[in-house]
Protein backbone atom coordinates (compact mmCIF):
# COMPACT_ATOMS: atom_id res chain seq x y z
CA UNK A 1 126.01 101.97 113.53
CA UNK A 2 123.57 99.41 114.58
CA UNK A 3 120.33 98.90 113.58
CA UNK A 4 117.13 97.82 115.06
CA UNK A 5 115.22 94.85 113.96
CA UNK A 6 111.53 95.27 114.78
CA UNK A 7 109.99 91.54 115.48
CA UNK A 8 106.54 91.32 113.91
CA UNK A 9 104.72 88.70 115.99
CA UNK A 10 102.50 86.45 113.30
CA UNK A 11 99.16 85.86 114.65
CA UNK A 12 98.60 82.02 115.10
CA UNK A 13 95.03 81.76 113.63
CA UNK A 14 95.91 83.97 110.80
CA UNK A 15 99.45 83.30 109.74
CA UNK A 16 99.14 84.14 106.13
CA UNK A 17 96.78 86.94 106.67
CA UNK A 18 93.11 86.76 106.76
CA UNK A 19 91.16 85.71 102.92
CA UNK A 20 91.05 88.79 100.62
CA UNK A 21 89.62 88.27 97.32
CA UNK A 22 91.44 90.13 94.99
CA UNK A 23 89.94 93.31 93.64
CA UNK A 24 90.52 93.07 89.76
CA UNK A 25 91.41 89.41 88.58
CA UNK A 26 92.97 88.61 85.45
CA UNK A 27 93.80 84.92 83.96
CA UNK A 28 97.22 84.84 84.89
CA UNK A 29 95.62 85.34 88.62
CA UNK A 30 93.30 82.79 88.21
CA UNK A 31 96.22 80.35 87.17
CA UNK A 32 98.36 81.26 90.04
CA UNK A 33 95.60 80.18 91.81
CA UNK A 34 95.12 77.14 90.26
CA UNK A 35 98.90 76.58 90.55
CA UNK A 36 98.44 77.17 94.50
CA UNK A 37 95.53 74.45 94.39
CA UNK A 38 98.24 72.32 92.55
CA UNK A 39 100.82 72.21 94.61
CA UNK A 40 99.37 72.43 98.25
CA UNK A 41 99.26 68.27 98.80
CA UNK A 42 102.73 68.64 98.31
CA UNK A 43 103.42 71.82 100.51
CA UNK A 44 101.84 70.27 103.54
CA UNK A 45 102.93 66.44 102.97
CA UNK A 46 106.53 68.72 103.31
CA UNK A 47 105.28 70.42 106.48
CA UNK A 48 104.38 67.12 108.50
CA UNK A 49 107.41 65.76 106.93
CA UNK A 50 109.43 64.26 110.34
CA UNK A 51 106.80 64.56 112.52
CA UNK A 52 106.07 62.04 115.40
CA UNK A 53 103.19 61.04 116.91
CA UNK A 54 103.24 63.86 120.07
CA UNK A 55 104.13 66.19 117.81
CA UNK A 56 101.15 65.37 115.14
CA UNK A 57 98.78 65.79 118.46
CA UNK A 58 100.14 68.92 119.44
CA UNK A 59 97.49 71.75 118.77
CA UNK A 60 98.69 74.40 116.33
CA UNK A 61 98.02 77.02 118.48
CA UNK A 62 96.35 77.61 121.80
CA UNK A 63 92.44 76.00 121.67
CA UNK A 64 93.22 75.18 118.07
CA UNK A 65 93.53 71.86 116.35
CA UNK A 66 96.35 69.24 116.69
CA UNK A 67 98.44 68.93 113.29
CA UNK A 68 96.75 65.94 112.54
CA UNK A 69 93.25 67.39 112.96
CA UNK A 70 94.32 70.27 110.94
CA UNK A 71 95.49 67.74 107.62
CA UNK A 72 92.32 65.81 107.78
CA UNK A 73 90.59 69.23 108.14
CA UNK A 74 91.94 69.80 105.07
CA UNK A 75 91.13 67.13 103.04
CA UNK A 76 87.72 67.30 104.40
CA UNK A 77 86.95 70.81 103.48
CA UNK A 78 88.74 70.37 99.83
CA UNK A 79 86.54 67.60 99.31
CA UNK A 80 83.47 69.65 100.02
CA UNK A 81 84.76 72.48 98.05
CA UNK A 82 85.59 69.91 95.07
CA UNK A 83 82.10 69.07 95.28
CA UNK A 84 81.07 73.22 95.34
CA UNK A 85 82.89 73.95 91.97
CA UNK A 86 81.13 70.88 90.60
CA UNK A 87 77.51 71.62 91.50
CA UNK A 88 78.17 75.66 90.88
CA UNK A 89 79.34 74.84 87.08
CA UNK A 90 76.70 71.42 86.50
CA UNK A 91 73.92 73.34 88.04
CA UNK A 92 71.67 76.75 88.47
CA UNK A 93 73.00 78.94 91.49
CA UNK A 94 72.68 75.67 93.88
CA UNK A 95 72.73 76.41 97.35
CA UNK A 96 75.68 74.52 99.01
CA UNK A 97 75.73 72.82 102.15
CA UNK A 98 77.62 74.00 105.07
CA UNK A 99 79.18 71.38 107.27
CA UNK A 100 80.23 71.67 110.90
CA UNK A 101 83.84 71.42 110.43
CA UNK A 102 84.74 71.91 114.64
CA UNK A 103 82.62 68.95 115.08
CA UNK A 104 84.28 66.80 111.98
CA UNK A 105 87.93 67.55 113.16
CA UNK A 106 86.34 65.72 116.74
CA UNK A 107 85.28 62.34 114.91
CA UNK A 108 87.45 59.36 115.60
CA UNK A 109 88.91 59.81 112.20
CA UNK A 110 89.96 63.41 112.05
CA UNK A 111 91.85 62.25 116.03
CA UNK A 112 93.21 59.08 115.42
CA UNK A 113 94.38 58.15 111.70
CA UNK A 114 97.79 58.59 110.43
CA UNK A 115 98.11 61.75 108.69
CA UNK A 116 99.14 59.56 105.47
CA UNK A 117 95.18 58.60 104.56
CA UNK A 118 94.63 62.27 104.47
CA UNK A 119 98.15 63.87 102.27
CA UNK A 120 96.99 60.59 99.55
CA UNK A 121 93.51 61.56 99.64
CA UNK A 122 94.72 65.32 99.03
CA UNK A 123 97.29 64.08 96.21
CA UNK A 124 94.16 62.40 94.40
CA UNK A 125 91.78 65.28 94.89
CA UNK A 126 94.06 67.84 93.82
CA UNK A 127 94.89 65.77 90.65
CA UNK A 128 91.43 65.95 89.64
CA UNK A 129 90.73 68.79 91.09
CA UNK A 130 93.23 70.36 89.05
CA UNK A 131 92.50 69.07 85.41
CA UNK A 132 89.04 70.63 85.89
CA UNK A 133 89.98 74.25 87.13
CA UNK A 134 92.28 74.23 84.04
CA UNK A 135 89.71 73.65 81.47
CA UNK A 136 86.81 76.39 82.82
CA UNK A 137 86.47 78.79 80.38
CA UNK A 138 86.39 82.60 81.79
CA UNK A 139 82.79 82.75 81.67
CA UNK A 140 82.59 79.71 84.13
CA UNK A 141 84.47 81.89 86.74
CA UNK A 142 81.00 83.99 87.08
CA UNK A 143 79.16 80.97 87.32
CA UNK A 144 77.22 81.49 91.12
CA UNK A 145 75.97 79.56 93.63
CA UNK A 146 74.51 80.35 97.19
CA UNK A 147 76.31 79.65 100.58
CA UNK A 148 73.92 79.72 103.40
CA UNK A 149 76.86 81.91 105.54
CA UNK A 150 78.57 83.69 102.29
CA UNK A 151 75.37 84.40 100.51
CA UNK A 152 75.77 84.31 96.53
CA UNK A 153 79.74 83.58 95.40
CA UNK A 154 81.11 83.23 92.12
CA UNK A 155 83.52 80.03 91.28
CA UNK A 156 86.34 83.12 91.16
CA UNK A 157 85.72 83.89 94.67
CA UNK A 158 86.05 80.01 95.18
CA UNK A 159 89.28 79.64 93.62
CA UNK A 160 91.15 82.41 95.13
CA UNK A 161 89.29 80.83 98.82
CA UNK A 162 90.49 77.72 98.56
CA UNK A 163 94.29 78.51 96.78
CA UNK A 164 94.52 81.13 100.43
CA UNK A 165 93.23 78.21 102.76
CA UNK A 166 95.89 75.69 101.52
CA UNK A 167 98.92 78.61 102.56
CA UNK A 168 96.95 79.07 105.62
CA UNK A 169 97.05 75.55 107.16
CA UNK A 170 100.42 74.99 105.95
CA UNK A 171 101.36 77.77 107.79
CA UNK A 172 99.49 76.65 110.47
CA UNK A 173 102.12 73.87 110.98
CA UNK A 174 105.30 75.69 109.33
CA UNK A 175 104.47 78.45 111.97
CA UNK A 176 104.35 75.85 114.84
CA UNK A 177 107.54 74.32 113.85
CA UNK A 178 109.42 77.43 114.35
CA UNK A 179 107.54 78.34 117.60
CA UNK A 180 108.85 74.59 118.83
CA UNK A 181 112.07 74.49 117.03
CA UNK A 182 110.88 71.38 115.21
């Protein structure tokens, strides 16, 4: 008897799924989260692990970024999100700024540096980053603050953002591996 294997075709942009906050969060979710914050410099330093220089400026999918784009993307947006958690918890529902993040990927930087200046940056970052998601209390999670595209978000919704966007640009380039038989 044979059996048929269906192929389910992962969609490039969207590898891990689009961002769903979770319904009902308890504090063993909101570690696992923090845990996924943790250990994401290490999942992607692992993904560009091997990689040469055509392969770093290969885009991840069709009209997307190259791989190395896509890491200093990375460390660009957790840097502004670092930043987020910090002014949501030191200040009154702040307003955040937004920052053009197609037009950062295009400076020189973001094009032309090795990957390397971005994965440190990221190991630093998350090291802090860490240490101060681990000591918010639960009532800090409710903490708000304004996005001009999101309206008002909680830290919560933050957390559980940014621990999906590190799986989904790993995957970006995990996904793209197997596609090139890298």
């Amino acid at each position: 008897m044979s059996e048929t294997v269906e192929l389910v075709e992962v969609d490039p942009r969207f590898p891990v799924g689009k961002f769903q906050r979770p319904e009902r969060v308890t504090a063993h979710d909101r570690m696992k989260a923090i845990a996924a914050i943790a250990a994401m410099p290490a999942m992607l330093s692992a993904s560009v692990k091997g990689l040469d220089r055509e392969q770093l400026d290969t885009p991840y999918r069709e009209g997307g970024w190259t791989v190395r784009q896509l890491v200093h993307h990375v460390a660009d947006s957790h840097m502004n999100a670092y930043v987020r958690f910090k002014l949501a918890l030191a200040e009154t529902t702040p307003t955040i700024k937004p920052y053009e993040e197609k037009d950062w990927a295009e400076f020189v930087d973001a094009k032309t540096l090795p990957v390397a200046v971005s994965l440190n940056l990221l190991d630093a970052l998350h090291e802090r980053w860490v240490v101060f998601l681990s000591e918010l209390k639960q009532e800090d999670f409710a903490r708000t603050f304004v996005h001009p595209e999101h309206g008002a978000q909680s830290v919560e919704w933050m957390l559980f953002l940014y621990a999906w966007h590190g799986r989904h640009h790993v995957a970006h380039v995990t996904e793209l591996r197997k596609r090139k038989g890298w």
